[in-house]
Protein backbone atom coordinates (compact mmCIF):
# COMPACT_ATOMS: atom_id res chain seq x y z
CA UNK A 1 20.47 27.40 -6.95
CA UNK A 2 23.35 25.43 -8.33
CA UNK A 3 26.83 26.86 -7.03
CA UNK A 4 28.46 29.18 -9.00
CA UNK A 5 25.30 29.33 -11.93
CA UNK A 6 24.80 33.30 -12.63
CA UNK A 7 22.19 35.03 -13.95
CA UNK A 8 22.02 38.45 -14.96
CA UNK A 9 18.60 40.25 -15.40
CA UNK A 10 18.63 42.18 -18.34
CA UNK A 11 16.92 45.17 -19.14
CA UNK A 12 15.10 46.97 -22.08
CA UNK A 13 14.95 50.49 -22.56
CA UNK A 14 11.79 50.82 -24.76
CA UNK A 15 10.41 54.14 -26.70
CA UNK A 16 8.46 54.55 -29.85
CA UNK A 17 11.12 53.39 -32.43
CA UNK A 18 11.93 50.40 -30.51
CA UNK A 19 14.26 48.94 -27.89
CA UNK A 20 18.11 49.14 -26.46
CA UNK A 21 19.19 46.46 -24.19
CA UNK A 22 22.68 45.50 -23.35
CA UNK A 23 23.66 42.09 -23.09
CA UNK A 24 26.85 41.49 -21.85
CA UNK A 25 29.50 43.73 -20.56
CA UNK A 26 33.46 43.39 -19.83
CA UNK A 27 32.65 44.65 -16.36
CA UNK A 28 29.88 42.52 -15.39
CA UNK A 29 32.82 39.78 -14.52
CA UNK A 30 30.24 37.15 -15.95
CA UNK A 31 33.16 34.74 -17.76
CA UNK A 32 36.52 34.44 -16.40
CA UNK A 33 37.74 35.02 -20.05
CA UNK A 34 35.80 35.15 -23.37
CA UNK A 35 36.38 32.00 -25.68
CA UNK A 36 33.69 32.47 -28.89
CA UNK A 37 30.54 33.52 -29.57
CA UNK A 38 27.93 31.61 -31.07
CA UNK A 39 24.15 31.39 -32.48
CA UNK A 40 22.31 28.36 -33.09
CA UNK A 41 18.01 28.65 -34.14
CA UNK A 42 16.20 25.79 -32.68
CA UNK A 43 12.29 24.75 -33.51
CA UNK A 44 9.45 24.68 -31.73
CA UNK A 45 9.06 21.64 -29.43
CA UNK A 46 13.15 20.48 -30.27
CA UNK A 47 14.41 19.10 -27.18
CA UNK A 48 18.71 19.76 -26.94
CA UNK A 49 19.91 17.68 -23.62
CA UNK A 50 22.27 17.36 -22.30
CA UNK A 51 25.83 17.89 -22.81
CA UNK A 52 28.53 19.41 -20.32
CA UNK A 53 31.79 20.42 -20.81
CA UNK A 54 34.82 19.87 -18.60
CA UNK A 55 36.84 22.49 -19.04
CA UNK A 56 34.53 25.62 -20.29
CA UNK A 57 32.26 27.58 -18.70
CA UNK A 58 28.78 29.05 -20.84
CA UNK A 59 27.10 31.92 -20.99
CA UNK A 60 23.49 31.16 -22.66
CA UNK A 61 20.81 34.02 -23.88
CA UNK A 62 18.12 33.86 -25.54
CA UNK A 63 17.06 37.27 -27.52
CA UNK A 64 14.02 35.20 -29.90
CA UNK A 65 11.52 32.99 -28.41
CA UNK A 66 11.43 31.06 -25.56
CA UNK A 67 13.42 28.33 -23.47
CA UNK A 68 12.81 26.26 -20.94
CA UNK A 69 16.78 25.71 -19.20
CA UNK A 70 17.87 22.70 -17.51
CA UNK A 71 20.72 22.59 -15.25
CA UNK A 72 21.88 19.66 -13.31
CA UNK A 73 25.22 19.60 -11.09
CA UNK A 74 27.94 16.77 -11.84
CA UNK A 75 30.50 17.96 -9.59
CA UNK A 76 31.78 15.79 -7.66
CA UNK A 77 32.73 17.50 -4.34
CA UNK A 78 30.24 20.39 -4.76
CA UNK A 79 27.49 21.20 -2.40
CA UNK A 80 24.63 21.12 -5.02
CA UNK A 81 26.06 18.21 -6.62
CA UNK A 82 23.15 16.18 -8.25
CA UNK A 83 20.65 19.27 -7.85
CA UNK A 84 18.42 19.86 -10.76
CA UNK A 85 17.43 23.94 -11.92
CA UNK A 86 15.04 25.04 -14.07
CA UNK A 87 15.64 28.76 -15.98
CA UNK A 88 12.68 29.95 -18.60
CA UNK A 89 15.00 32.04 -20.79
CA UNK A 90 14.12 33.88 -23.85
CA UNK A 91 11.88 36.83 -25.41
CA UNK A 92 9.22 37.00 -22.61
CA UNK A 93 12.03 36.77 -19.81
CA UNK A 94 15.48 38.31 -20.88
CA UNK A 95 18.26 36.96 -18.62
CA UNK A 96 21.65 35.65 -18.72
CA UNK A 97 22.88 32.18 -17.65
CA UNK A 98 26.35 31.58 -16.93
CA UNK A 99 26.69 27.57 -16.51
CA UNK A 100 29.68 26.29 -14.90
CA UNK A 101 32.11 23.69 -16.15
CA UNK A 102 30.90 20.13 -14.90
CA UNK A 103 27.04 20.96 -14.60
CA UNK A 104 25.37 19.44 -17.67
CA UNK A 105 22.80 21.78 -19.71
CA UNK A 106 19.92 21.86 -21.90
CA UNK A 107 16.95 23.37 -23.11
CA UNK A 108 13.40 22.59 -24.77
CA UNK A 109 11.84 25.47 -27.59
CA UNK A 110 8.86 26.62 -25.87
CA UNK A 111 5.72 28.05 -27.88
CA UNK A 112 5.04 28.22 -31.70
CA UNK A 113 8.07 29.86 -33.01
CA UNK A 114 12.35 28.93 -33.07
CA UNK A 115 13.87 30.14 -30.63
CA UNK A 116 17.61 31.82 -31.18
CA UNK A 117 20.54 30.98 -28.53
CA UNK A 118 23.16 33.04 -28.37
CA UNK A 119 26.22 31.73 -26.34
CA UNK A 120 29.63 32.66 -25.22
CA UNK A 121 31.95 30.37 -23.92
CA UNK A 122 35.70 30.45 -22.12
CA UNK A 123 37.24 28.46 -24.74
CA UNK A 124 37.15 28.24 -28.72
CA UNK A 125 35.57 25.02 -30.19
CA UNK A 126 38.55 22.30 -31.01
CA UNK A 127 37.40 20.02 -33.25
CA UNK A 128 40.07 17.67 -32.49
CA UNK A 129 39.91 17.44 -28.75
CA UNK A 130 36.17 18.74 -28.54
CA UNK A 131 35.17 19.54 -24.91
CA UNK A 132 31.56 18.57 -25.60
CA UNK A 133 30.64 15.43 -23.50
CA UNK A 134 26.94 14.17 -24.01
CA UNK A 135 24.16 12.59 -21.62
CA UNK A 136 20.65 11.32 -23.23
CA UNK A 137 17.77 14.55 -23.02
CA UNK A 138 16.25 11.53 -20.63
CA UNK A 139 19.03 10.42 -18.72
CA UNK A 140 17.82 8.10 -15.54
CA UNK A 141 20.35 9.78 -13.00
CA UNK A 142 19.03 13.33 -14.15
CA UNK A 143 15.37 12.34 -14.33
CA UNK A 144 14.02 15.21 -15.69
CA UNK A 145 10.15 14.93 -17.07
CA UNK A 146 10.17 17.45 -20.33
CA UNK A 147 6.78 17.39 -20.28
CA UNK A 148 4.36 20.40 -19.79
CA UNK A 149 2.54 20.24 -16.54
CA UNK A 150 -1.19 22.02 -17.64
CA UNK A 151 -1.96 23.69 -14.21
C-alpha cells in the first residue's frame, strides 16, 4: 500500500429500525487537523481523475453507492513513489481513505445509481490560491485502464 494512505473499516450496528455507524472520530488520529467538510453526488459511470493537492491531506467516504478509488504516489523521495492502489469504497464496502498530500486521487461511479462522497480535508478551500492541481483521468505516467475487467 502507498505510504502513509489509511483506511479505517467502518462498522454498522444494524437492528430492525435501521442502522448506527460512526464515521469519523477526534480520537481515531485520522487527519492531522480538520480543514472542511464536503459532499459532492456523482453519476453512474462519471469518471473524476485525477487531481492532488500539495499541501492537504483527504479523507474520502462514501455512505451511497459505490466507488472504485485510485491512488497513485507522486512523491518524490517516497518509497512507493509511482505505485498505483486501487480502494472499492462505498455502500457495499464502508471504509475510510485518508490520502496523503502529493499522491494524486480519483474515482469512477460504479453500478446503476450516484454515488455520494463525503470528504474532509486539512485545509479550507481558497479560491484564490486553490491547492487543487489536476492530471488527465488517462494520464500516460499513471496508466490506469478504467475499464471493467468481466472475469
Amino acid at each position: 500500500m502507498i505510504k502513509d494512505v489509511q483506511v479505517k473499516k467502518l462498522v454498522k450496528h444494524n437492528d430492525d429500525r435501521g442502522f448506527f455507524m460512526e464515521i469519523l472520530r477526534d480520537d481515531d488520529q485520522l487527519l492531522t487537523r480538520f480543514g472542511q467538510a464536503s459532499m459532492s453526488r456523482t453519476y453512474p459511470g462519471v469518471v473524476k481523475a485525477f487531481h492532488y493537492h500539495e499541501h492537504q491531506d483527504d479523507l474520502w467516504f462514501f455512505p451511497v453507492g459505490n466507488a472504485q478509488v485510485v491512488l497513485h504516489d507522486l512523491r518524490e523521495g517516497s518509497p512507493t513513489k509511482g505505485e498505483t492502489n486501487v480502494f472499492y469504497l462505498g455502500e457495499d464496502n464502508p471504509l475510510l481513505l485518508v490520502i496523503p498530500k502529493m499522491v494524486a486521487h480519483g474515482y469512477r461511479v460504479l453500478g446503476n445509481m450516484p454515488a455520494l462522497i463525503v470528504y474532509f480535508t486539512t485545509a479550507s478551500y481558497d479560491p484564490d490560491k486553490p491547492d487543487e492541481k489536476r492530471l488527465a483521468w488517462d494520464d500516460p505516467d499513471i496508466g490506469f485502464d478504467w475499464t471493467t475487467k468481466n472475469r
